[in-house]
Protein backbone atom coordinates (compact mmCIF):
# COMPACT_ATOMS: atom_id res chain seq x y z
CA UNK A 1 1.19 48.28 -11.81
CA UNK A 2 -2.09 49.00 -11.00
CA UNK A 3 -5.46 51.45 -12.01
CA UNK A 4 -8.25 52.19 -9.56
CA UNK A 5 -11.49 53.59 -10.90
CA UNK A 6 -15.20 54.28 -9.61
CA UNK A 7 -18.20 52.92 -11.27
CA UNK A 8 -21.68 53.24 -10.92
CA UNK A 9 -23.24 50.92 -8.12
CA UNK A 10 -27.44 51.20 -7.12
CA UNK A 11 -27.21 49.25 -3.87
CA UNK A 12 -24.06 51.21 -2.62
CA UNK A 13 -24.70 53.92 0.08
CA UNK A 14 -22.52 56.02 -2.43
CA UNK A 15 -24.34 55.31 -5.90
CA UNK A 16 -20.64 54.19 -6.43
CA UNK A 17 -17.96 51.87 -5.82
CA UNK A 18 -13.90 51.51 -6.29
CA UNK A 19 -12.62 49.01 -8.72
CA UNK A 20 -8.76 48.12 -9.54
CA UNK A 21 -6.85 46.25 -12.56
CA UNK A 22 -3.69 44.63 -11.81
CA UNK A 23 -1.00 43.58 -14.16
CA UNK A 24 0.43 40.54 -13.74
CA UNK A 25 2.44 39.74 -16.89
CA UNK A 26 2.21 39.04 -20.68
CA UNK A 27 0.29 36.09 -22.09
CA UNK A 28 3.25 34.02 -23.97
CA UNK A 29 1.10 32.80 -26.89
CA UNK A 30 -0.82 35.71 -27.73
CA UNK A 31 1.40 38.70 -26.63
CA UNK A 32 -1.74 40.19 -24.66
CA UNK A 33 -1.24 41.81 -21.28
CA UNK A 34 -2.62 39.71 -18.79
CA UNK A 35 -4.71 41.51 -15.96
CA UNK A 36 -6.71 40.55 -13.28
CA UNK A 37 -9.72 42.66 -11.95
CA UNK A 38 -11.23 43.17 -8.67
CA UNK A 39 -13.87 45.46 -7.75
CA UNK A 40 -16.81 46.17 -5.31
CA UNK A 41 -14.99 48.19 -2.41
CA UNK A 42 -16.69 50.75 -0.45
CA UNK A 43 -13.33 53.20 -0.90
CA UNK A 44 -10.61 53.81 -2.57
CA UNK A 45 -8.51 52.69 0.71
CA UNK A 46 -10.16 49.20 0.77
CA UNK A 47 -9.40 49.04 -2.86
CA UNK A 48 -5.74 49.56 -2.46
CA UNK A 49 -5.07 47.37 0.64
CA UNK A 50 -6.69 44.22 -1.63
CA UNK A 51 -4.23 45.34 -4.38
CA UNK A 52 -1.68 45.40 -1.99
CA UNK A 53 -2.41 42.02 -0.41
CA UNK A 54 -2.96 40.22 -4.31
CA UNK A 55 0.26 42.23 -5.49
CA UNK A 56 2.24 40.13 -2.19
CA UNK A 57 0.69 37.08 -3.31
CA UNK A 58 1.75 37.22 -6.85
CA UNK A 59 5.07 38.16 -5.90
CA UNK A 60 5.20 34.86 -3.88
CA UNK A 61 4.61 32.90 -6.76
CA UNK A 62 0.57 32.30 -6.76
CA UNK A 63 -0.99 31.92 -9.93
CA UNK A 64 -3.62 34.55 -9.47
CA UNK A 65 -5.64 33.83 -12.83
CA UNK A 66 -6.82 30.42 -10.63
CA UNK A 67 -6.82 32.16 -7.05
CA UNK A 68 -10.79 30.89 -7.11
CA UNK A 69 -10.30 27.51 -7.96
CA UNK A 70 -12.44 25.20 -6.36
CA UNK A 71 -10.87 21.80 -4.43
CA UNK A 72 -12.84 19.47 -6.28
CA UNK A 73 -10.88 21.21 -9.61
CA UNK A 74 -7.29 20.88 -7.96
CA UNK A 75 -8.17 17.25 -7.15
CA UNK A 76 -9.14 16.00 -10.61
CA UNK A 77 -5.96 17.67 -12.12
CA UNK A 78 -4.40 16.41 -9.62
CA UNK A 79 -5.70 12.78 -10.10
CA UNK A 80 -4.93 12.70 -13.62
CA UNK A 81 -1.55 12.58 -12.85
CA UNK A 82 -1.83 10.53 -9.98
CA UNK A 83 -3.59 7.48 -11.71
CA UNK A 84 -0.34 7.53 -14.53
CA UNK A 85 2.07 6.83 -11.75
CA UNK A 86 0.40 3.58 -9.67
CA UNK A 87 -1.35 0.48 -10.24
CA UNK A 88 -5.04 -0.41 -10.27
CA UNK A 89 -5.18 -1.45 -7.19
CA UNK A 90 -4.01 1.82 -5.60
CA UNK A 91 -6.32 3.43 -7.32
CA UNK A 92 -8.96 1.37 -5.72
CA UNK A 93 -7.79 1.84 -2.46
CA UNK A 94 -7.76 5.67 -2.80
CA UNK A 95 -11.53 6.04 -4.04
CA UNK A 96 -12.85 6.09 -0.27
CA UNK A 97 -10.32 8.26 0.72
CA UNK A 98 -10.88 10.86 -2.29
CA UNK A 99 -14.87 10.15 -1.74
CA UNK A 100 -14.08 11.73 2.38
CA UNK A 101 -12.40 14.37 0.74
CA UNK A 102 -15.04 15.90 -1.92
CA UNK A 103 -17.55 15.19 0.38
CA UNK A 104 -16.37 17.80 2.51
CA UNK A 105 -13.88 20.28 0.64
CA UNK A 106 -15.44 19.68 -2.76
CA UNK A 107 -17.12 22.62 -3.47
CA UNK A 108 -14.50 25.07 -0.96
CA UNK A 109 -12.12 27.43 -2.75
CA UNK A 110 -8.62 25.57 -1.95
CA UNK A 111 -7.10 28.87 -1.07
CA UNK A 112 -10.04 29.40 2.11
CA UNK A 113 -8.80 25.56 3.52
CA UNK A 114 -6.63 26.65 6.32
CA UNK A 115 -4.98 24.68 8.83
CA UNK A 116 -7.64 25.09 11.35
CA UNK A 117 -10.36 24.15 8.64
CA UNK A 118 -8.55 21.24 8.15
CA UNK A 119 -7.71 20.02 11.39
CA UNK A 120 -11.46 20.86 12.30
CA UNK A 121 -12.03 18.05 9.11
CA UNK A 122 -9.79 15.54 11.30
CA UNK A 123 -11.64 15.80 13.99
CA UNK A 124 -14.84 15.20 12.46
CA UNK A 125 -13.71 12.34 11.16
CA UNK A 126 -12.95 11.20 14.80
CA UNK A 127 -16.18 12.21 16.42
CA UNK A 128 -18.14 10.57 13.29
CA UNK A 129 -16.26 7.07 14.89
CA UNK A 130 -13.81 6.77 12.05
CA UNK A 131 -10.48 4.56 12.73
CA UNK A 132 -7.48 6.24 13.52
CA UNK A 133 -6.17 3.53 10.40
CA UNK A 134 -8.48 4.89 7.74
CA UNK A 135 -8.54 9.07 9.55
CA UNK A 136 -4.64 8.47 8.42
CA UNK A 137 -5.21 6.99 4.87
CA UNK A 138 -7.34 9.51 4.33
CA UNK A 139 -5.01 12.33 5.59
CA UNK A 140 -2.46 11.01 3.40
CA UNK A 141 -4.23 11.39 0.05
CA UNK A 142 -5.13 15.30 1.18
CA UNK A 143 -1.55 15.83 1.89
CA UNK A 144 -0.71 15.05 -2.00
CA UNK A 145 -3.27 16.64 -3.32
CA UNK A 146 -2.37 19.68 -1.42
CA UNK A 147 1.32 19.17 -1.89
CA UNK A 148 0.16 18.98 -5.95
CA UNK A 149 -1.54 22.52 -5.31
CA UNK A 150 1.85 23.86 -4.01
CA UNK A 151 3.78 22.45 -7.09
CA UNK A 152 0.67 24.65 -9.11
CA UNK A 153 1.06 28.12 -7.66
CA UNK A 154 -2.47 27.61 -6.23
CA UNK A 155 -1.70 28.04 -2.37
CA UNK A 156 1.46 29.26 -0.64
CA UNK A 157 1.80 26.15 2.23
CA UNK A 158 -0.16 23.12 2.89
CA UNK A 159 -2.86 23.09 5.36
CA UNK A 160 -2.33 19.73 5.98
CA UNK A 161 1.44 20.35 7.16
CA UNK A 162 1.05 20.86 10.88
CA UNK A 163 -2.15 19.06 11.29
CA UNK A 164 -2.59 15.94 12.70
CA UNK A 165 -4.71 13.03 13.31
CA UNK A 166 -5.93 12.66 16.70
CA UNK A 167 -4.05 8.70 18.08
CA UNK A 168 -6.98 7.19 19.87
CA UNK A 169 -6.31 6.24 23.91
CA UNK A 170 -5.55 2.65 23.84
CA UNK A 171 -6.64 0.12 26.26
CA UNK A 172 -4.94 -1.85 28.35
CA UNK A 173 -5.78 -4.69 26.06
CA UNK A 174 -5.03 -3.12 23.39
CA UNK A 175 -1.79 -1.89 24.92
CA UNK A 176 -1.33 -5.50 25.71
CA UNK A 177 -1.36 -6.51 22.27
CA UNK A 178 1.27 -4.28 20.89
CA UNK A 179 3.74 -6.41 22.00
CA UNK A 180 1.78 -10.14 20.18
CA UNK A 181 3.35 -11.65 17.99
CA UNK A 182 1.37 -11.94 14.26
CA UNK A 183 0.57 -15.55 13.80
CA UNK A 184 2.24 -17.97 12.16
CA UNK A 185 2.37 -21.97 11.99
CA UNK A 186 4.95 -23.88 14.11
CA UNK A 187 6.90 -26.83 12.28
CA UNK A 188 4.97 -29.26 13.25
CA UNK A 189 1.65 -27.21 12.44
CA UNK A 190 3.12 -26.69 9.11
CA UNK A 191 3.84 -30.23 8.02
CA UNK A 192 0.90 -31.45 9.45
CA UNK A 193 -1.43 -28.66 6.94
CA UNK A 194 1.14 -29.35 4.05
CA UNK A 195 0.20 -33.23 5.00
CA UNK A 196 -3.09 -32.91 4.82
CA UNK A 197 -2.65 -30.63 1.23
CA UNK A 198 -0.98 -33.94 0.07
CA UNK A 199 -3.62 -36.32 0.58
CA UNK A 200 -6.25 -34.26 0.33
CA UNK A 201 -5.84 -31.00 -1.71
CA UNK A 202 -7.23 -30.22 -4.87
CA UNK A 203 -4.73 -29.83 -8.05
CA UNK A 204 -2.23 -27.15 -7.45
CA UNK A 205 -2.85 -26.85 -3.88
CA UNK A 206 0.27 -28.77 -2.39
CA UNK A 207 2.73 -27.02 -4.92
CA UNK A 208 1.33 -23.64 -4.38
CA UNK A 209 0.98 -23.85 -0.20
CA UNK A 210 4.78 -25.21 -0.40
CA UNK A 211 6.11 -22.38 -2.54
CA UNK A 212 4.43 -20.18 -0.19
CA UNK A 213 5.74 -21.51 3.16
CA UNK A 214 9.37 -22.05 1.33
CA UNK A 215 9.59 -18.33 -0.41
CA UNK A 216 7.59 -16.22 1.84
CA UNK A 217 6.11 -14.78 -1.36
CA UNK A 218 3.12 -12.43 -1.78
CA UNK A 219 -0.02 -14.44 -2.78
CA UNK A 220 -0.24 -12.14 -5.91
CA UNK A 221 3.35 -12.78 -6.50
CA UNK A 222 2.78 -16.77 -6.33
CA UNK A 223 -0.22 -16.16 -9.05
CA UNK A 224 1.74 -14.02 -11.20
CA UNK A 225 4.43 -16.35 -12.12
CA UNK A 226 5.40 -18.03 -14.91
CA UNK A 227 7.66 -20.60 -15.96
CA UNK A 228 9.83 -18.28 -17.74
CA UNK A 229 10.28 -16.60 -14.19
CA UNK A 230 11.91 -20.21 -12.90
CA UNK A 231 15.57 -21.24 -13.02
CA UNK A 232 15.30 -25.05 -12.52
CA UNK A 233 18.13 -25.84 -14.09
CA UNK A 234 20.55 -28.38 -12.54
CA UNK A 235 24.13 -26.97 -11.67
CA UNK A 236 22.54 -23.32 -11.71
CA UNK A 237 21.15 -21.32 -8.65
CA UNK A 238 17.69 -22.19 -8.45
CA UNK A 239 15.50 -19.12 -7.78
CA UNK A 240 11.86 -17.33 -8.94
CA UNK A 241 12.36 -13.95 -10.36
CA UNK A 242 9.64 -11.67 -9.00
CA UNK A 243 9.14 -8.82 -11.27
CA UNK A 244 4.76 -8.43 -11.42
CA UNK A 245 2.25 -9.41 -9.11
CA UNK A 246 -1.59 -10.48 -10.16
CA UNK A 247 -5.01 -8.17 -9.44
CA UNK A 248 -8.50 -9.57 -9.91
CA UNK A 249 -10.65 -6.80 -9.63
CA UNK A 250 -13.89 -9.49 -10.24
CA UNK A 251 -11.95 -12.34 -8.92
CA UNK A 252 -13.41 -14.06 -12.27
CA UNK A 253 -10.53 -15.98 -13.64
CA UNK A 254 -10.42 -14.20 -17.04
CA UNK A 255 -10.28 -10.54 -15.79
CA UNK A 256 -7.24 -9.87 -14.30
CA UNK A 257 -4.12 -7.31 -14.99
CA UNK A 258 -0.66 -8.27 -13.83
CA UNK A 259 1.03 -5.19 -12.41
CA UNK A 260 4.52 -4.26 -11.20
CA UNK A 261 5.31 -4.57 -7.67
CA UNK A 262 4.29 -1.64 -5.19
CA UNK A 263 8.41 -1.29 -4.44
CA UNK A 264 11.57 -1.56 -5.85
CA UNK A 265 12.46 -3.64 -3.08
CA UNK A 266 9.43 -5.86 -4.68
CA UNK A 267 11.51 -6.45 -7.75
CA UNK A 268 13.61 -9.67 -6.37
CA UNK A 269 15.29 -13.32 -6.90
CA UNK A 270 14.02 -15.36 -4.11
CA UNK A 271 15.99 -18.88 -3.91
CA UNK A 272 14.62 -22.21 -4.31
CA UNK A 273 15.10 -24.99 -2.17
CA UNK A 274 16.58 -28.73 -3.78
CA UNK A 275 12.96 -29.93 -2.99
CA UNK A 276 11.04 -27.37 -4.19
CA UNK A 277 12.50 -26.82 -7.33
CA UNK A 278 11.84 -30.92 -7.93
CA UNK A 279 8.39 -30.40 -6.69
CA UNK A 280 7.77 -27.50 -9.68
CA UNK A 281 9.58 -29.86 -12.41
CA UNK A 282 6.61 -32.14 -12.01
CA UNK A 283 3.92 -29.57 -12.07
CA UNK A 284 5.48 -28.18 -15.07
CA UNK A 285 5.15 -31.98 -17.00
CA UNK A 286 1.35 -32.07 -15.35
CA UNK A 287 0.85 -28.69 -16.96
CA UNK A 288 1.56 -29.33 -20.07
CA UNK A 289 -0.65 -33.03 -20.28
CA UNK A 290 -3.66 -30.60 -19.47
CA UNK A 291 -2.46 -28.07 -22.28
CA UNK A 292 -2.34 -31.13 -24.80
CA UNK A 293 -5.63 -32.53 -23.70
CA UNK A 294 -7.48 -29.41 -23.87
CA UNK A 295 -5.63 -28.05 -26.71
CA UNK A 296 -7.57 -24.98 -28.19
CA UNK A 297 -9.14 -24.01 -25.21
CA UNK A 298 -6.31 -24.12 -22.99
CA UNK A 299 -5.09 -20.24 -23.10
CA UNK A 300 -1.34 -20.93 -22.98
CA UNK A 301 0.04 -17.92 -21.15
CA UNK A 302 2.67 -20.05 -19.11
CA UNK A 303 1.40 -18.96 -15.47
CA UNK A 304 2.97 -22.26 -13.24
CA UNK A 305 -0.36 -21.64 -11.41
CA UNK A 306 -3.06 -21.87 -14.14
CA UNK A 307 -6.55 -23.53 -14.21
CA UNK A 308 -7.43 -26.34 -16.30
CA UNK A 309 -7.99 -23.23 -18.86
CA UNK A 310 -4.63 -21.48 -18.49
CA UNK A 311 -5.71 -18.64 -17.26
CA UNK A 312 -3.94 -18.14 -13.69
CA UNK A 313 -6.34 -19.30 -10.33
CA UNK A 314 -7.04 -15.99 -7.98
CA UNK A 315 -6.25 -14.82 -4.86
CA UNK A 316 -9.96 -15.62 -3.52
CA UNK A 317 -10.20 -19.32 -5.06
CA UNK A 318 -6.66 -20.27 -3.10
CA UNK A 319 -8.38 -18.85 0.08
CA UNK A 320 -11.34 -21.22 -0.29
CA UNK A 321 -9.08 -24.17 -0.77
CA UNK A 322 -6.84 -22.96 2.02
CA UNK A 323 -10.07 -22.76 4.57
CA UNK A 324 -11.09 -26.74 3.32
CA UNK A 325 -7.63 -27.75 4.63
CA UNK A 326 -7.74 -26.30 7.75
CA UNK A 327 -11.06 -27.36 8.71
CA UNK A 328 -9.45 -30.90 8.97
CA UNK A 329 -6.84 -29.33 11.78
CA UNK A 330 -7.85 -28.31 15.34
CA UNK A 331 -6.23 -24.90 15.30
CA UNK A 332 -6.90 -22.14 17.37
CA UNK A 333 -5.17 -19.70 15.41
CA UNK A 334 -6.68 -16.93 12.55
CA UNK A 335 -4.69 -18.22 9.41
CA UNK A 336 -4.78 -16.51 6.08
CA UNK A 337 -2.45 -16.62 2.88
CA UNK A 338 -0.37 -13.88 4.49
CA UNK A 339 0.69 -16.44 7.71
CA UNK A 340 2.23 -18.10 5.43
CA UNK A 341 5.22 -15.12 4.76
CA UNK A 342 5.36 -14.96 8.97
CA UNK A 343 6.08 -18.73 8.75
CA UNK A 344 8.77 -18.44 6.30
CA UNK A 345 10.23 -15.68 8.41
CA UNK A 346 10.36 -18.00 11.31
CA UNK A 347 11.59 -21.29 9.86
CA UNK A 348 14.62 -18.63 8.31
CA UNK A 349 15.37 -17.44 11.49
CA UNK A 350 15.63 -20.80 13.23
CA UNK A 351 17.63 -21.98 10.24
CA UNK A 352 20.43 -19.10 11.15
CA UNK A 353 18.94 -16.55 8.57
CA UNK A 354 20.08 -13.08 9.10
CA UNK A 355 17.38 -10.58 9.55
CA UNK A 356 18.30 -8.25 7.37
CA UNK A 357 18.43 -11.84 4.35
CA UNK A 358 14.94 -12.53 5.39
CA UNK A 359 13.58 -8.64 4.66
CA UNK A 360 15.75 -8.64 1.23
CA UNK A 361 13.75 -12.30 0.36
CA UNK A 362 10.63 -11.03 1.66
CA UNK A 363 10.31 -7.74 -0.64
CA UNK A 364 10.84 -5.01 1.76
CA UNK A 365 13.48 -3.19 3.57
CA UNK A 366 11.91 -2.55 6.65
CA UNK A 367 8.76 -4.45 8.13
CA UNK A 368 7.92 -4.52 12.20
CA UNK A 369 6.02 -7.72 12.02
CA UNK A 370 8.74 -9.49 10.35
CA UNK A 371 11.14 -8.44 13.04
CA UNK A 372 8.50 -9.02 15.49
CA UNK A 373 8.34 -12.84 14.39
CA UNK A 374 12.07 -13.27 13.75
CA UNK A 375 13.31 -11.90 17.23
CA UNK A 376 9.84 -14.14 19.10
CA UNK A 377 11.27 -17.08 17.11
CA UNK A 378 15.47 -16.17 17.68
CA UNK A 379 14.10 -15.99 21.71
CA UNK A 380 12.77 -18.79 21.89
CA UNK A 381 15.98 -20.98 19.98
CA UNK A 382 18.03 -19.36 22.36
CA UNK A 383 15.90 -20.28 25.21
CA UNK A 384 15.97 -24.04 24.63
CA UNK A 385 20.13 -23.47 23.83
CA UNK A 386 20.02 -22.23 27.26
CA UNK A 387 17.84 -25.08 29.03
CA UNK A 388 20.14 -27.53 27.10
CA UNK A 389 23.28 -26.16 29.03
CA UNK A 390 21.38 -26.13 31.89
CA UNK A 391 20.82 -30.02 31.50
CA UNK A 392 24.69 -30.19 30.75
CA UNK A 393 25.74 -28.47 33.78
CA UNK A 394 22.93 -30.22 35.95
CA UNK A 395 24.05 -33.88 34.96
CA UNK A 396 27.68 -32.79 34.87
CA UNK A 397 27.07 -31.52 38.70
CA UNK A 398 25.58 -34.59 39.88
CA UNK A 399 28.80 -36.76 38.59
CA UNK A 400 30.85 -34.29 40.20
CA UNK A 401 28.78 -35.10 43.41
CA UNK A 402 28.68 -38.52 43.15
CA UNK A 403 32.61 -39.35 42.64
C-alpha cells in the first residue's frame, strides 16, 4: 500500500513536487509500521512508476530499509563473519585482495555495481599489469562478499556471476612450460643433501630434512608437532598424527599460533618408516638432556622440533639452514622446503605407491603437480623396465644367432 502527496519545492519549475510512502511491513519489536519514503519527482506518474519498481523489489525479497547501503558497509559485515570461520593466515592473504576492492567499490552503493561495472573493474585490473594469479584471488574474495549480500536481501544476483577474468595469451615458452615437471631431488641428489645434513647440519636439521623427504609433510605441519602426535611404539603402526599446522606472523620464535589445517583432507595419519621412527627416538632422549640442562628456561611445550628454549624453530630459520646445505652441492635446480613433498611423491611412486595413497598421505584429494611428478617419475620406471627387456631380447637374439 502506498500514499502519494505534493509538497512545496522552490527550485521546481512547479513550486511543487510528488512524494510517496510505502509500506513494507510491521517492525517485530516495537509493533510500529515500517515505511519507507521517496520523494522529489517532477509528477505524479514518475512517482508511481518508482513505487512500482521498489514495490517489485520488495516483493523479490530486498531489504529496502538498506537499499542505499554502501559496499564498504556490506564488506565489513561481511568480514566479521568471515574472519570467525578461517585462520590467521587467510586472513592475511585476503587484506590485498579486500584493499583492491575498497579502493574501487568502497564508497559505491552495492545495489549500482552491475555486471558491466564489474567486469569494467576486471579489466582495469588487467590494463593496470596485474597477474591473471592475483586478478583471480582478488575476484574470488568479491564473489563472497557479493554472494554474502545475496544471503542479506541487499541485491537480487551477483554481479560477479557471469564476469570473468580476462586469461592472459601465453607464450610459446610459457606454453612450453605447462607441461614441466615441478622440481624435485633424484635419489641420489637426495642422499647426497641428507649426507651432507649429517656431517654438517646444525641440531635438528638431519631429523627434520628426513621427516620431510620420508612424510611429504607441510613445513608448518613438521613445526607443529609434538611428541604426543608420535606413535613410536614397537609392535604398533608407527605414524605422525597431523591435526594443526604452525604460523609465525614475525617469524620471532615466541610469536606464533598453531592453527588447524586449511582441509579436512589436512587432518591425517601419515606412516613412519622403521628408520625414521628410530631416528625420532633419539631426538626425543636429546630433547629432553637440553630440557634438564636449561631447566626453567626451557618452555616445555613438547614440539619434537623446538629450540634450545622449547619454543618450536620457524618456517624461515629451516629455510636458512636448508640454503647452507645446498651451497655445498652443485645443483642447478630452484629447491625450497616444498621440493621436498614432490620428492616424497616420487620416491612413493617408484616404490609402487598408488596415486590416489600418495594424495591421501600428502593432505589433499586432488593436486596437478603431484600427479604431474608421479606420472614423470611412473614414465620414466617404465622406460628403463622397457630398455631392460630390450637388453633381454637383444642378448637372447644374439645366442639364438650364434647356435
Amino acid at each position: 500500500m502506498a500514499t502519494f502527496k505534493k509538497e512545496k519545492a522552490k527550485r521546481s519549475k512547479n513550486g511543487y513536487t510528488w512524494y510517496f510512502v510505502m509500506d513494507i511491513g510491521v517492525n517485530p519489536k516495537t509493533g510500529k509500521r515500517k515505511q519507507i519514503k521517496r520523494r522529489g519527482f517532477a509528477t505524479k506518474a514518475e512517482a508511481e512508476k518508482a513505487c512500482r519498481e521498489l514495490m517489485n523489489k520488495f516483493s523479490k525479497g530486498l531489504d529496502l530499509e538498506n537499499e542505499n547501503i554502501l559496499f564498504k558497509e556490506v564488506e565489513a559485515r561481511w568480514y566479521k563473519e568471515y574472519k570467525q570461520t578461517v585462520k590467521a593466515s587467510t586472513l592475511r592473504a585476503r587484506k590485498s585482495e579486500r584493499d583492491h576492492l575498497l579502493n574501487y567499490f568502497g564508497n559505491m552503493r552495492i545495489k549500482d555495481i552491475s555486471r558491466t561495472v564489474y567486469q569494467g573493474f576486471l579489466d582495469h585490473l588487467r590494463d593496470a599489469g596485474y597477474s591473471y594469479n592475483t586478478i583471480c584471488g582478488i575476484h574470488t574474495t568479491a564473489g563472497m562478499i557479493f554472494k554474502y549480500a545475496r544471503q542479506e536481501d541487499l541485491i537480487i544476483k551477483s554481479p560477479t556471476e557471469f564476469a570473468k577474468p580476462q586469461a592472459p595469451k601465453l607464450t610459446v615458452e610459457e606454453l612450453e612450460a605447462l607441461d614441466e615437471v615441478e622440481n624435485f631431488l633424484e635419489g641420489n641428489e637426495l642422499v647426497e643433501f641428507l649426507d651432507l645434513t649429517e656431517k654438517h647440519g646444525l641440531f635438528l636439521d638431519f631429523e627434520y630434512f628426513c621427516m620431510a623427504a620420508f612424510t611429504g609433510c607441510r613445513a608448518g605441519e613438521r613445526l607443529a608437532g609434538k611428541w604426543k602426535d608420535l606413535c613410536l611404539e614397537d609392535g604398533e603402526p608407527k605414524v605422525f598424527k597431523i591435526t594443526k599446522t604452525l604460523y609465525c606472523p614475525k617469524n620471532k620464535a615466541s610469536d606464533y599460533y598453531l592453527l588447524p589445517p586449511k582441509t579436512p583432507a589436512a587432518v591425517r595419519e601419515v606412516p613412519l618408516s622403521d628408520f625414521l621412527a628410530s631416528l625420532l627416538k633419539r631426538l626425543k632422549i636429546k630433547q629432553a638432556k637440553i630440557a634438564y640442562a636449561n631447566g626453567r628456561k626451557f618452555n616445555d611445550d613438547d614440539f619434537i622440533f623446538a629450540r634450545p628454549d622449547g619454543n618450536p624453530e620457524n618456517i624461515k630459520k629451516m629455510d636458512t639452514r636448508m640454503r647452507r646445505i645446498l651451497k655445498r652441492m652443485n645443483l642447478n635446480k630452484k629447491i625450497t622446503q616444498h621440493t621436498f613433498r614432490h620428492t616424497f611423491t616420487s620416491l612413493a611412486a617408484e616404490a609402487g605407491v598408488p596415486l590416489e595413497e600418495i594424495q591421501k598421505i600428502l593432505g589433499h584429494e586432488k593436486d596437478e603437480v603431484t600427479r604431474k611428478v608421479y606420472l614423470h617419475t611412473t614414465r620414466k620406471s617404465k622406460e628403463k623396465t622397457s630398455q631392460q627387456f630390450n637388453l633381454f631380447v637383444n642378448d637372447l637374439s644374439m645366442k639364438i644367432q650364434s647356435s
